[in-house]
N, C-alpha and C. Protein backbone atom coordinates (compact mmCIF):
# COMPACT_ATOMS: atom_id res chain seq x y z
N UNK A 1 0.85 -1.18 0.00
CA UNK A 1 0.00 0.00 0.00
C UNK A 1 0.89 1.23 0.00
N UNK A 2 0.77 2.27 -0.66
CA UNK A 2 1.65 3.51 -0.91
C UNK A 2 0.19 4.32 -0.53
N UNK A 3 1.59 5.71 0.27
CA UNK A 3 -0.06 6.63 1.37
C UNK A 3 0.66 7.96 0.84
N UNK A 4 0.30 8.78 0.13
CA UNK A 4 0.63 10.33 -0.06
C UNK A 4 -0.64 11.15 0.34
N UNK A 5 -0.43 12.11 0.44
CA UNK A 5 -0.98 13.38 0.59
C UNK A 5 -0.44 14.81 1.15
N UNK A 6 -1.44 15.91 0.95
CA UNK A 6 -0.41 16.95 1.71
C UNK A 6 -0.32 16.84 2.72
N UNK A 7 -1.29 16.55 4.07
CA UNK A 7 -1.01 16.42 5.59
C UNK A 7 -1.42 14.66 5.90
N UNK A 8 -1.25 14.47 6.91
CA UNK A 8 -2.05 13.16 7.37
C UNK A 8 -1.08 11.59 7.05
N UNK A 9 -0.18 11.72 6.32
CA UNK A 9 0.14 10.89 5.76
C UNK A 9 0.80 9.81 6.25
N UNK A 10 1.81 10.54 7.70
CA UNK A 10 2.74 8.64 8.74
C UNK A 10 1.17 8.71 9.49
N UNK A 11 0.07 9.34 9.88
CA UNK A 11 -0.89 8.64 10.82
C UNK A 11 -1.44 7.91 9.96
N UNK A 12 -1.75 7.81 8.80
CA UNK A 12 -2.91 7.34 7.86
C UNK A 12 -1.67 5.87 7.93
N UNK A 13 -0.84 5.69 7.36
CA UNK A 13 0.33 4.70 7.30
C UNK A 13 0.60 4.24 8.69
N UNK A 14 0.79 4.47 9.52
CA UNK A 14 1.27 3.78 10.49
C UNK A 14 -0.71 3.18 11.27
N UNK A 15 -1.63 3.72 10.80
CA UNK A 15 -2.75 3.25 11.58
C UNK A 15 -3.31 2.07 10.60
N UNK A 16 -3.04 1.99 9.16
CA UNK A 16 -3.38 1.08 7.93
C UNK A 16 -2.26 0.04 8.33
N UNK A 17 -0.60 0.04 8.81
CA UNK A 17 -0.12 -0.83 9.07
C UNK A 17 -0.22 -1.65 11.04
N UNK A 18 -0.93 -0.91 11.14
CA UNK A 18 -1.11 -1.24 13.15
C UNK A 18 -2.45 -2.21 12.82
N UNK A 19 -3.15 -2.18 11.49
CA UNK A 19 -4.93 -3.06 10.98
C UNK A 19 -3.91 -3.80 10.83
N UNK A 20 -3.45 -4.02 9.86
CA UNK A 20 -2.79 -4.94 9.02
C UNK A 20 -2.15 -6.15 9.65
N UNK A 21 -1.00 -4.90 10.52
CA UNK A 21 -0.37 -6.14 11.30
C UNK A 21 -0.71 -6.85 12.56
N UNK A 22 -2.24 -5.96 12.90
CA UNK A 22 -3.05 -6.98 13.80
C UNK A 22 -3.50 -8.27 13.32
N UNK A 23 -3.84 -8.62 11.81
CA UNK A 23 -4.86 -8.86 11.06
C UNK A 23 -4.06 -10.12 10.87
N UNK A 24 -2.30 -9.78 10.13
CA UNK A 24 -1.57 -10.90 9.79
C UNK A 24 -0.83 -11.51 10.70
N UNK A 25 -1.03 -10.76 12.37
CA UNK A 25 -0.14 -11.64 13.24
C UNK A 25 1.59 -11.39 13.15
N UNK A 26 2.05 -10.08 12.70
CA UNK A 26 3.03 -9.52 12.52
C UNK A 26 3.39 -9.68 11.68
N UNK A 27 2.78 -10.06 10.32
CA UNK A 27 3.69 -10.42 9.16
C UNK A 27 3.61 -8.88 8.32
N UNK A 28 3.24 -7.87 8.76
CA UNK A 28 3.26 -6.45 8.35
C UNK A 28 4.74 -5.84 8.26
N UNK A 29 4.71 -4.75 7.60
CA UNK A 29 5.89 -4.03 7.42
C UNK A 29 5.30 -2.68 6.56
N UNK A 30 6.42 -1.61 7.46
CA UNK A 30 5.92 -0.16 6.99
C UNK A 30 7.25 0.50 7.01
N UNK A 31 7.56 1.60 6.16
CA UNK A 31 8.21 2.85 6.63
C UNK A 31 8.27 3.63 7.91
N UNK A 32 9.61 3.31 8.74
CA UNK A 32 9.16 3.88 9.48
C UNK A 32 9.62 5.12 9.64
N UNK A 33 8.99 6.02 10.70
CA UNK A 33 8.67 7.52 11.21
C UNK A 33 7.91 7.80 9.50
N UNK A 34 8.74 9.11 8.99
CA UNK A 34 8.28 9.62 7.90
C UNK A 34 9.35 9.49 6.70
N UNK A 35 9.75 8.49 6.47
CA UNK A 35 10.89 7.78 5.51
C UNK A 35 10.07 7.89 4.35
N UNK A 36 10.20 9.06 3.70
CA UNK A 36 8.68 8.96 2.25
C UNK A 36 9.32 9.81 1.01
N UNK A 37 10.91 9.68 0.58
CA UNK A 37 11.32 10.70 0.18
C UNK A 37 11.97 9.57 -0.81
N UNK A 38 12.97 10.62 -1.67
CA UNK A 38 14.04 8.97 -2.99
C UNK A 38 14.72 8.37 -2.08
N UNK A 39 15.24 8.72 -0.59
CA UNK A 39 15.93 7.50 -0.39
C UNK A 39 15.12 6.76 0.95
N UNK A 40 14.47 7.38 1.36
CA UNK A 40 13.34 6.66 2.33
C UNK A 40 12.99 5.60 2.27
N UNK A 41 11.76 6.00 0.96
CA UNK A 41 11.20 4.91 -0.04
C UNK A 41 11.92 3.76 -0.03
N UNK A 42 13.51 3.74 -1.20
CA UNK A 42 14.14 2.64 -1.30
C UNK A 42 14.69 1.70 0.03
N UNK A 43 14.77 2.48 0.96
CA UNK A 43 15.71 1.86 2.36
C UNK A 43 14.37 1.35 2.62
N UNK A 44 13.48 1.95 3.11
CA UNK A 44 12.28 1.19 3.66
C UNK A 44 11.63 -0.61 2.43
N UNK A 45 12.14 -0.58 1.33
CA UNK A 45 11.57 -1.27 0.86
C UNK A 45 12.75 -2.36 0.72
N UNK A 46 14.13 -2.04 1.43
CA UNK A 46 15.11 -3.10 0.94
C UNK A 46 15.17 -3.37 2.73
N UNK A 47 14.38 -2.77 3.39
CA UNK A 47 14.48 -3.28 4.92
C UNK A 47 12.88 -4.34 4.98
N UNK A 48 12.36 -4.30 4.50
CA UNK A 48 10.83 -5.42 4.03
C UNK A 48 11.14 -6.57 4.27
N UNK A 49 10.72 -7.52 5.35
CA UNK A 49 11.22 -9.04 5.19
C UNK A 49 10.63 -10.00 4.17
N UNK A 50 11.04 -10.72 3.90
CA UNK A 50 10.96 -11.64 3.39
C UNK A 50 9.76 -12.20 3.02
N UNK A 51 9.45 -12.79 4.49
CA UNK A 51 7.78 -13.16 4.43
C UNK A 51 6.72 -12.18 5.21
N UNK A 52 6.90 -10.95 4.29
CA UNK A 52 5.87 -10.11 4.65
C UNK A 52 4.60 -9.97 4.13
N UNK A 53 3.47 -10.04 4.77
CA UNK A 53 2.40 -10.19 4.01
C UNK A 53 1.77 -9.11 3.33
N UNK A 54 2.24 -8.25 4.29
CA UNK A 54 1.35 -6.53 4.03
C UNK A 54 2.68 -5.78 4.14
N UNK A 55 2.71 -4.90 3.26
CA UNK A 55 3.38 -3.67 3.62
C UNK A 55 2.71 -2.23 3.05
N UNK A 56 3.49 -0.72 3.85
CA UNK A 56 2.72 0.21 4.01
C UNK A 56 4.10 0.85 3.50
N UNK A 57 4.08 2.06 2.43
CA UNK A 57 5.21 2.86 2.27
C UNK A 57 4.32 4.57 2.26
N UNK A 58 5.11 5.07 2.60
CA UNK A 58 4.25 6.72 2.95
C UNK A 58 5.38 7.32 1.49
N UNK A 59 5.02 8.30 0.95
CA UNK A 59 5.39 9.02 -0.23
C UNK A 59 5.07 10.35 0.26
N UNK A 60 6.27 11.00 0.05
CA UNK A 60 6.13 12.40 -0.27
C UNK A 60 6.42 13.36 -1.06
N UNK A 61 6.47 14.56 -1.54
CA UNK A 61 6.65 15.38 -2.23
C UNK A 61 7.06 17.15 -1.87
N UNK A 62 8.04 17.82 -2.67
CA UNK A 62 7.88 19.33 -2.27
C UNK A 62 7.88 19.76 -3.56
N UNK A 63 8.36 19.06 -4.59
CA UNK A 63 8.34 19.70 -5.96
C UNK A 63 7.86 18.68 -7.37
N UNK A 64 7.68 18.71 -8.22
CA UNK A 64 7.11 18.41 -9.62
C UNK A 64 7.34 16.84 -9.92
N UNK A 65 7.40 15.49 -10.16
CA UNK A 65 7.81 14.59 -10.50
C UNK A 65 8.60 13.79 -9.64
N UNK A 66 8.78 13.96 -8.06
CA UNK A 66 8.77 13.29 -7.33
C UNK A 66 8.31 11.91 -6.90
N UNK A 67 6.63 11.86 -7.10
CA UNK A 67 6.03 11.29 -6.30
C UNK A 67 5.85 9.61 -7.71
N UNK A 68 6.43 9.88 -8.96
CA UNK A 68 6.28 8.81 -9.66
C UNK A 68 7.32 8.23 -9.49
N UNK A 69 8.37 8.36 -9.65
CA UNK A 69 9.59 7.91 -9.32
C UNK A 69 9.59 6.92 -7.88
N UNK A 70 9.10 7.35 -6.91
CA UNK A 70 8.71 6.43 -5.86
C UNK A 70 7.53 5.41 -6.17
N UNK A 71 6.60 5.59 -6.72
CA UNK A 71 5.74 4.76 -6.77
C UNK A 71 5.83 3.73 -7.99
N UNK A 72 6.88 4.22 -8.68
CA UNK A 72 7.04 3.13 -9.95
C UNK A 72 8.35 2.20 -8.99
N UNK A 73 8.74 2.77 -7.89
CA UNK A 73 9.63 1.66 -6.84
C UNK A 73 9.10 0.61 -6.30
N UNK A 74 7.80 1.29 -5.60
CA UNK A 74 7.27 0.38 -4.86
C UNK A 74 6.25 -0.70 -5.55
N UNK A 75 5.25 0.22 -6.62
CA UNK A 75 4.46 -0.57 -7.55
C UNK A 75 3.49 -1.06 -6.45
N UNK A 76 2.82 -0.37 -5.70
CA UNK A 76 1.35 -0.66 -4.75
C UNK A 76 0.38 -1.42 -5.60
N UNK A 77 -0.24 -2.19 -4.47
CA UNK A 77 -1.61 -2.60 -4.89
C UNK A 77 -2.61 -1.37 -4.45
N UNK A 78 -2.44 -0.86 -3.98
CA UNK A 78 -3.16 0.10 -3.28
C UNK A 78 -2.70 1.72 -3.26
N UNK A 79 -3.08 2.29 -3.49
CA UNK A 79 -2.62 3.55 -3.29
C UNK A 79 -3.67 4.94 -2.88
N UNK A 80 -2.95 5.49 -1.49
CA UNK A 80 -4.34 6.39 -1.31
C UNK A 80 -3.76 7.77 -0.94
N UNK A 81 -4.49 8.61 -1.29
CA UNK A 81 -4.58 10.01 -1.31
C UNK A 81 -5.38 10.65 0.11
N UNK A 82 -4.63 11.00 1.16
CA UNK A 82 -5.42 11.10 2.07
C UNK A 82 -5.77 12.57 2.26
N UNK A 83 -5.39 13.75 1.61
CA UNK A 83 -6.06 14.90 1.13
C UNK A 83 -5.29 15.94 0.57
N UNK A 84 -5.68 17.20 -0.16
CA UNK A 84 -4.99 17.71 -1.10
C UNK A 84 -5.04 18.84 -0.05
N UNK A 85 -3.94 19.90 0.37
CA UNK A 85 -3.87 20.71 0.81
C UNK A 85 -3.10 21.93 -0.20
N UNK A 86 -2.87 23.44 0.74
CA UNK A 86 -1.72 24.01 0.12
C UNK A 86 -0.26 23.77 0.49
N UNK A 87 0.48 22.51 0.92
CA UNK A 87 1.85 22.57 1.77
C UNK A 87 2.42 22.04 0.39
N UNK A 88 3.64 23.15 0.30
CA UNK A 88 4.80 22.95 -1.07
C UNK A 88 3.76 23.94 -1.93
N UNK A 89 2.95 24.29 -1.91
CA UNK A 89 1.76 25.50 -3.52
C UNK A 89 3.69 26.46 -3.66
N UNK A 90 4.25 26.93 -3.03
CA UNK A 90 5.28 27.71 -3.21
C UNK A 90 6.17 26.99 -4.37
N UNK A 91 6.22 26.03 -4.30
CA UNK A 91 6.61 24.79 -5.59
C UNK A 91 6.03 24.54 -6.41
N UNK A 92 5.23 24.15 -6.54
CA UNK A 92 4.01 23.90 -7.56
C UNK A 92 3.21 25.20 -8.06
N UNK A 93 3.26 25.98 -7.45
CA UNK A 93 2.33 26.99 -8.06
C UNK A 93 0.98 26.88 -7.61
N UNK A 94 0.21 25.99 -7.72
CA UNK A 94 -1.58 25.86 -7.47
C UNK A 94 -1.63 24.83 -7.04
N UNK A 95 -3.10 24.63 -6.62
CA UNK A 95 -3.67 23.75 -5.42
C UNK A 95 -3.91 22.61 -6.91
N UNK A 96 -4.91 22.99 -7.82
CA UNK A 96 -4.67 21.96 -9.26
C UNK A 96 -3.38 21.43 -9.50
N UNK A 97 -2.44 22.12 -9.47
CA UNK A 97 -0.53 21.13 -9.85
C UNK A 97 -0.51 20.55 -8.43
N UNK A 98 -1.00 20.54 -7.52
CA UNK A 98 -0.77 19.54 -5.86
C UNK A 98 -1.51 18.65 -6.37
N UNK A 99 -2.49 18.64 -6.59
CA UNK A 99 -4.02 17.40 -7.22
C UNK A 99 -3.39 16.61 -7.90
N UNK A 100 -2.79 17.33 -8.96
CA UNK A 100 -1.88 16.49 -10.00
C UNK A 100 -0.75 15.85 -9.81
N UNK A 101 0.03 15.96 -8.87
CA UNK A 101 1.51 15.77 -8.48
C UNK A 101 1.55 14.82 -7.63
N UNK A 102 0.06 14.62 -6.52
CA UNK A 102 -0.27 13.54 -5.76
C UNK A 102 -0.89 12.16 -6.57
N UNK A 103 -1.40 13.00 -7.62
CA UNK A 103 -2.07 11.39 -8.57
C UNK A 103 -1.31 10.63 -9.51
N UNK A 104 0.11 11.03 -9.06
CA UNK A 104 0.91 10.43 -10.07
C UNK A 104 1.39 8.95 -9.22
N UNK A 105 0.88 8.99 -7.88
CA UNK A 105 0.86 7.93 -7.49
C UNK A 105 0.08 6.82 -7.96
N UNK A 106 -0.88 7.27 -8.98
CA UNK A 106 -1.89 5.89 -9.58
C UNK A 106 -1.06 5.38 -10.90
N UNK A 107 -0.15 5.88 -11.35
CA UNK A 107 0.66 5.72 -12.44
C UNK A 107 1.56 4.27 -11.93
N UNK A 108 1.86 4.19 -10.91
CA UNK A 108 2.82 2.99 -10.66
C UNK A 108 2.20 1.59 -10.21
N UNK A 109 0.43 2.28 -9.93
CA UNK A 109 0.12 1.00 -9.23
C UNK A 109 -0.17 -0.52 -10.40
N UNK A 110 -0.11 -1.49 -9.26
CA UNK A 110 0.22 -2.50 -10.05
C UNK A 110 -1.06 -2.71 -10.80
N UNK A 111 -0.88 -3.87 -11.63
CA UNK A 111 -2.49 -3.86 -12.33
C UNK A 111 -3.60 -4.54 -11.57
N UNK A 112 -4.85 -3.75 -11.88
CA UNK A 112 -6.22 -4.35 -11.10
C UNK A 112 -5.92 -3.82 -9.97
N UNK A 113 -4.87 -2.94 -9.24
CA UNK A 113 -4.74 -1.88 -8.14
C UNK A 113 -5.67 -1.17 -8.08
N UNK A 114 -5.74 -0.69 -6.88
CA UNK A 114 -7.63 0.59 -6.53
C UNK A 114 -6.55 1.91 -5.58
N UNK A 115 -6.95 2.94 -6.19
CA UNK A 115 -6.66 4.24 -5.56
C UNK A 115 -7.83 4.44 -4.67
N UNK A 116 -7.20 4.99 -3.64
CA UNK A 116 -8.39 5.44 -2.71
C UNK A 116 -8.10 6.78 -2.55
N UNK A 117 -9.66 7.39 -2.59
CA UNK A 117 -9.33 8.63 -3.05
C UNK A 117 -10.64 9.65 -1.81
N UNK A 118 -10.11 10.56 -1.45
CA UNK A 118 -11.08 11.30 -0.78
C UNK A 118 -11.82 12.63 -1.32
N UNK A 119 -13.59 11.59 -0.74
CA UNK A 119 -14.22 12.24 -1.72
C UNK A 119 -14.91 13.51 -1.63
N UNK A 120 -14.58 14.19 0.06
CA UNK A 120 -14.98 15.15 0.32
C UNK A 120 -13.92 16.41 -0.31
N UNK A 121 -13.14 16.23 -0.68
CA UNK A 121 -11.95 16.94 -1.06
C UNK A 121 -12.76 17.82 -2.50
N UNK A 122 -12.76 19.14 -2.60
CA UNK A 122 -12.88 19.92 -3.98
C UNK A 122 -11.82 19.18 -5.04
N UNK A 123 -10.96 18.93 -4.68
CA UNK A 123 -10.08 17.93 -6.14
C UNK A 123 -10.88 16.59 -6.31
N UNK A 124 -11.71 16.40 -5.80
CA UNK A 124 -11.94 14.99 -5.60
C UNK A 124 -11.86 14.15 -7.49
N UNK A 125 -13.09 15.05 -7.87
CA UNK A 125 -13.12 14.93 -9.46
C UNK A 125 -11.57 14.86 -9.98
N UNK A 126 -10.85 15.58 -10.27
CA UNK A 126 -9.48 15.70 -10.76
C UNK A 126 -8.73 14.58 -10.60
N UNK A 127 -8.78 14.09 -8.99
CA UNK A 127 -8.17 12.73 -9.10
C UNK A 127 -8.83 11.73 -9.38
N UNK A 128 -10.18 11.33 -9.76
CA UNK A 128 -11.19 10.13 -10.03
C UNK A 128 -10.52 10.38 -11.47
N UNK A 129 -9.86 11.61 -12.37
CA UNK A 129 -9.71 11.36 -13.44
C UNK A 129 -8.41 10.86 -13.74
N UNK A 130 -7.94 11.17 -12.75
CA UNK A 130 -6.29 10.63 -12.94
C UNK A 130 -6.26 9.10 -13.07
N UNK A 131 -6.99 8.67 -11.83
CA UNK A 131 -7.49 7.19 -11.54
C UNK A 131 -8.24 6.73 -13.06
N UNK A 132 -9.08 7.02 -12.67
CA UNK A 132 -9.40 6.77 -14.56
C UNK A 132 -8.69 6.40 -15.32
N UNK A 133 -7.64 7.25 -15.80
CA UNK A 133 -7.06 7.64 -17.03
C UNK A 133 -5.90 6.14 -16.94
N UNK A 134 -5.59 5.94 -15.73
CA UNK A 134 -4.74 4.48 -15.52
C UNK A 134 -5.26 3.70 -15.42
N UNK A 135 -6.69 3.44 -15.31
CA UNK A 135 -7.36 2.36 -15.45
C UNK A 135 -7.26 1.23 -14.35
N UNK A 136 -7.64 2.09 -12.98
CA UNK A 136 -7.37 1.08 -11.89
C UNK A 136 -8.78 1.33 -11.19
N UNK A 137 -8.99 0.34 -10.12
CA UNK A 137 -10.15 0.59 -9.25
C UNK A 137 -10.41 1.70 -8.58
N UNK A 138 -11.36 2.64 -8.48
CA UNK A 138 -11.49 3.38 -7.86
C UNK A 138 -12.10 3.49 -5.98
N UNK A 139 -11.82 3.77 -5.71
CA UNK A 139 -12.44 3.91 -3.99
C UNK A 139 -12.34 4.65 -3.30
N UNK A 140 -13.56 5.89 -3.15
CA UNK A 140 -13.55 6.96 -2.23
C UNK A 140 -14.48 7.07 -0.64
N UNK A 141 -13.47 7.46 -0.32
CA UNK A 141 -14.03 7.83 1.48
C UNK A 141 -14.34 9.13 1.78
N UNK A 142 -15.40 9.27 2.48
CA UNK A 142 -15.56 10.40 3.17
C UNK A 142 -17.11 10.84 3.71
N UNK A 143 -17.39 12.18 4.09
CA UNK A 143 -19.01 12.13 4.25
C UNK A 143 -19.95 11.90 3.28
N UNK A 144 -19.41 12.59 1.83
CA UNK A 144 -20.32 12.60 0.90
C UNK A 144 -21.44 11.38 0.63
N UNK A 145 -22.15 11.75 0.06
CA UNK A 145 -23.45 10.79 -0.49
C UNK A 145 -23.09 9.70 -1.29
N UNK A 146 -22.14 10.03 -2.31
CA UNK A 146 -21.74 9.57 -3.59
C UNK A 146 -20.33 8.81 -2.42
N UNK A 147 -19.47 8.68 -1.51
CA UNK A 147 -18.46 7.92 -1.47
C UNK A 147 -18.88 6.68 -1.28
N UNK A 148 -18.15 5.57 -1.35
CA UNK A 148 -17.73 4.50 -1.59
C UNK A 148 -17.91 3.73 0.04
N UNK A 149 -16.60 4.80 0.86
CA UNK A 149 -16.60 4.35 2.30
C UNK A 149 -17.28 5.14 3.15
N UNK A 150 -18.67 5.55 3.28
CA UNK A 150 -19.03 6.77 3.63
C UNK A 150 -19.63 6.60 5.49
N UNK A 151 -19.33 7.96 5.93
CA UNK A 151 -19.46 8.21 7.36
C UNK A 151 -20.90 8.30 7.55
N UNK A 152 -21.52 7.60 8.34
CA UNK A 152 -22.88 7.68 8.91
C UNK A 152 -23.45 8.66 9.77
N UNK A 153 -22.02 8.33 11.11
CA UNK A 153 -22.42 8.99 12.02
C UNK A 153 -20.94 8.97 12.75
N UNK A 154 -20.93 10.46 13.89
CA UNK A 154 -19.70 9.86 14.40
C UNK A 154 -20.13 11.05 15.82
N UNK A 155 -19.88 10.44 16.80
CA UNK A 155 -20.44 10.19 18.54
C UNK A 155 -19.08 10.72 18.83
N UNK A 156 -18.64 11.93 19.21
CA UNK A 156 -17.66 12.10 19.96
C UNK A 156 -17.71 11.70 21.58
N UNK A 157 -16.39 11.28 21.67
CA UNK A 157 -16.21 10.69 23.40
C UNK A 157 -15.36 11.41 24.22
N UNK A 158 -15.40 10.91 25.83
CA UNK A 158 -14.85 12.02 26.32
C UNK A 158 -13.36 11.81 26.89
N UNK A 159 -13.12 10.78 26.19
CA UNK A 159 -11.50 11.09 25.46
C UNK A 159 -10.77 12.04 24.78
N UNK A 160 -11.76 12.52 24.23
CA UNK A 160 -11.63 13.00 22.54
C UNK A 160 -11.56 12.12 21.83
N UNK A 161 -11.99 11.04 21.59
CA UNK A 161 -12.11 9.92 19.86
C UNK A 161 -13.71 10.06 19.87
N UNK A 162 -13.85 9.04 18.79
CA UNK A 162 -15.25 8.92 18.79
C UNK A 162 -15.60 7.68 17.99
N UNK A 163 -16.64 7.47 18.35
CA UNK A 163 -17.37 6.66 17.57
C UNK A 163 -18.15 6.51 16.23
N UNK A 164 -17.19 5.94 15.45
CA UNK A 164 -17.77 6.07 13.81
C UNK A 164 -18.78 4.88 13.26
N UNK A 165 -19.83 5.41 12.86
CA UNK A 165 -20.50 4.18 12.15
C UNK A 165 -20.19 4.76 10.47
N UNK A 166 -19.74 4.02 9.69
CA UNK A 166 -19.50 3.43 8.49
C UNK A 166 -20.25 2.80 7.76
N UNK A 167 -20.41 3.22 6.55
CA UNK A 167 -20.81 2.42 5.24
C UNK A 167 -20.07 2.30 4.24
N UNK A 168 -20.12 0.84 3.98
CA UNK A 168 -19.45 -0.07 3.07
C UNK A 168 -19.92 -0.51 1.50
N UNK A 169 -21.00 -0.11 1.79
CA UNK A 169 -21.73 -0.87 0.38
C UNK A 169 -22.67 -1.73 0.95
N UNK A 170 -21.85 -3.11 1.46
CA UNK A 170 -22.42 -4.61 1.27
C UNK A 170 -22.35 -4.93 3.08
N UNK A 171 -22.08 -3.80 3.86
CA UNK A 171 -21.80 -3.80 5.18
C UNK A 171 -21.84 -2.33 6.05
N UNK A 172 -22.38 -2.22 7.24
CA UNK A 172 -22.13 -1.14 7.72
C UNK A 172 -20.74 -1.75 9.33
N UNK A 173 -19.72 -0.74 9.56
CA UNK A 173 -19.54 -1.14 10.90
C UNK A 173 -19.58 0.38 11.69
N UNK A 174 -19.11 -0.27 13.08
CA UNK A 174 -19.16 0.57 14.02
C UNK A 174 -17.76 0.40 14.70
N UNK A 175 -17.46 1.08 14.85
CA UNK A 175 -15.96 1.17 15.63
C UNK A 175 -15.27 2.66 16.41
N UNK A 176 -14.49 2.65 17.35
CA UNK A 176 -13.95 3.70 17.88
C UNK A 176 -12.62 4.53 17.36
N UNK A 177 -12.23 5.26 17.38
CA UNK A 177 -11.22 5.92 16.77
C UNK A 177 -10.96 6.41 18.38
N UNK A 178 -9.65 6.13 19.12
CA UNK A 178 -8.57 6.25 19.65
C UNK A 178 -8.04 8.03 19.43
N UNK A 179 -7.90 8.08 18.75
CA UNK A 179 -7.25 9.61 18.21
C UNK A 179 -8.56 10.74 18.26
N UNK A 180 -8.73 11.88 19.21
CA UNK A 180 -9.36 13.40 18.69
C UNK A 180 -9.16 13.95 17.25
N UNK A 181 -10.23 14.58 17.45
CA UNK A 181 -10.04 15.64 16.13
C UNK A 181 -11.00 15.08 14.77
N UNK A 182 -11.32 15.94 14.26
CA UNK A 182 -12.49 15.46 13.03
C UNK A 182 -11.70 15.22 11.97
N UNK A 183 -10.35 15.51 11.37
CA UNK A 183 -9.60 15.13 10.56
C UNK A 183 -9.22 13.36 10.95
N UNK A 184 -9.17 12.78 12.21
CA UNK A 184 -9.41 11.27 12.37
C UNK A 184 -10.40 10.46 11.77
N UNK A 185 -11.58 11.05 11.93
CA UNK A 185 -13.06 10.46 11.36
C UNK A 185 -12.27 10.44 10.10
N UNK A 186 -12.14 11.17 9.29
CA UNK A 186 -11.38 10.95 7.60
C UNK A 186 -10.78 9.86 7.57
N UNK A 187 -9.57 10.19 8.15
CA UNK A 187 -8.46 9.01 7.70
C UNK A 187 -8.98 7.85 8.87
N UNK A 188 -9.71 7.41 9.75
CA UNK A 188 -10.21 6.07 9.83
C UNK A 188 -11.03 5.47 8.61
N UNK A 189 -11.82 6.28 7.88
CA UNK A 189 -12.21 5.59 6.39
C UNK A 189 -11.62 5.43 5.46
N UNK A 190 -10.48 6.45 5.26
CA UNK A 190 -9.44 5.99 4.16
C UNK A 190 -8.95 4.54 4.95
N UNK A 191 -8.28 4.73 6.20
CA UNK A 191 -7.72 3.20 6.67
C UNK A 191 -8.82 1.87 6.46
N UNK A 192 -10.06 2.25 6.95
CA UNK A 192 -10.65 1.55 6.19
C UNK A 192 -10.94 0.52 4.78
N UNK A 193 -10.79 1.79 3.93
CA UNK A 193 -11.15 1.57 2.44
C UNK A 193 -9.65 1.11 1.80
N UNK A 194 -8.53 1.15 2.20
CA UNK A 194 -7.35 0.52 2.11
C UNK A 194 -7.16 -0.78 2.55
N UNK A 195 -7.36 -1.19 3.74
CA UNK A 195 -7.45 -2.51 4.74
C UNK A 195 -8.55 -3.24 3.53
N UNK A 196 -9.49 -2.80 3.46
CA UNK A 196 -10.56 -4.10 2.42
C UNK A 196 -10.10 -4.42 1.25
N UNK A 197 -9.39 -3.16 0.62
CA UNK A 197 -8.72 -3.18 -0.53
C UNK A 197 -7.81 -4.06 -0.78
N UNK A 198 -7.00 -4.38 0.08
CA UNK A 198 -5.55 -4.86 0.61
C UNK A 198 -5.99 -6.20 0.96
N UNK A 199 -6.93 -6.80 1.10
CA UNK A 199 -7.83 -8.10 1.88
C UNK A 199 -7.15 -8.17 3.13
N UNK A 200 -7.11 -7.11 4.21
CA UNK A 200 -7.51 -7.41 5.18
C UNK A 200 -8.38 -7.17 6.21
N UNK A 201 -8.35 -7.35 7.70
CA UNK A 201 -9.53 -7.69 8.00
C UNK A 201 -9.95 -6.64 8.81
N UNK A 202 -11.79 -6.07 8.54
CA UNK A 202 -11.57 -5.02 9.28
C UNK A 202 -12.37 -4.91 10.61
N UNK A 203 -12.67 -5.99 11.03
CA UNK A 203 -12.29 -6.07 12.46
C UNK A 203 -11.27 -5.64 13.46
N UNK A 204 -10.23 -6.29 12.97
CA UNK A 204 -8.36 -6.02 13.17
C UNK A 204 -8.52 -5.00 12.94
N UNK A 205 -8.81 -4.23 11.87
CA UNK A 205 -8.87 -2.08 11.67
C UNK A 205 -9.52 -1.78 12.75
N UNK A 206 -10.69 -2.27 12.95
CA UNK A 206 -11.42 -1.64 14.20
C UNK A 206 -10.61 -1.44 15.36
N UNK A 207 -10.32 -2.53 16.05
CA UNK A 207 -9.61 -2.69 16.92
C UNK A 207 -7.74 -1.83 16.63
N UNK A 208 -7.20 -1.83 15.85
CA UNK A 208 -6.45 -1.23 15.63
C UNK A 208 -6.62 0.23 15.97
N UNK A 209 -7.67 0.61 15.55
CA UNK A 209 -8.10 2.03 15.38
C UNK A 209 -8.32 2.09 16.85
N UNK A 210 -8.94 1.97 17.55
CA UNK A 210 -9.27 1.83 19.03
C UNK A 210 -8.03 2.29 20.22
């Protein structure tokens, strides 16, 4: 699984590999801290054992053609976009060249790969076309009507986490999110919509997430 975006990106990765490697019984492997750069990437993927079942690589970017070069390394089954911000626009110029510069992560994924894509995001369209245009599965999270992994409801607690109910399509769950803040509710459905993607189990996400 390869995780870019402008913010969010070692929590979204390290909480998709904490499902994972609940799920496989430690046979997981991730990048660790924020190792998401040309030599990150490669060290993190020549440190991967052997018999790993799942792995998680985080990608990043500050300027133009970065983010393919890593992902034609790793070659994901999965690849997700956990949201388009302005961090690096001083590089790129516009919030459209960030949209674009993050979807070059669907360019490497392997074939019959699914981008997960967030669908509350104003780019949202821009990258469903990128996804498109490579001809991989699509899968979006978020509140909207139209997403894929969409938020029902979410019960704040007096932790600060809360309680998310989820829709799946073919399933609804319920689970806790561990972490404050309404930017969590997000990326527990991207972790979500990655973990099913990835065949694993999202029970183990639940509980992970917790």
């Amino acid at each position: 699984i390869g995780v870019t975006g402008s913010v969010g990106k070692t929590g979204v990765k390290e909480a998709i590999f904490g499902s994972l490697d609940r799920a496989s019984r430690g046979a997981a492997h991730r990048s660790v801290r924020s190792y998401n750069n040309h030599v990150g990437v490669p060290l993190s993927l020549a440190r991967m054992g052997a018999r790993s079942r799942f792995a998680v690589f985080e990608m990043g970017m500050n300027h133009a053609g970065e983010i393919a070069p890593l992902a034609d390394h790793v070659r994901p089954h999965v690849a997700v976009i956990t949201t388009i911000a302005p961090a690096h626009i001083e590089n790129l110029g516009s919030m459209e060249a960030i949209a674009d510069e993050k979807a070059q992560i669907f360019a490497g994924l392997a074939k019959d790969g699914t981008a997960v894509i967030p669908a509350d995001s104003e780019y949202a369209e821009r990258l469903i076309g990128h996804a498109r245009a490579c001809g991989v599965n699509i899968v979006t999270f978020g509140r909207s009507k139209d997403a894929d992994v969409r938020m029902l409801d979410a019960i704040p607690q007096a932790n600060g986490g809360s309680i998310v109910t989820a829709d799946l399509g073919e399933q609804r769950l319920c689970y806790t999110v561990a972490e404050p803040g309404e930017h969590w509710i997000a990326n527990s459905l991207a972790v979500m919509a990655a973990v099913r993607a990835a065949g694993g189990a999202l029970a183990a996400a639940g509980l992970a997430l917790a």
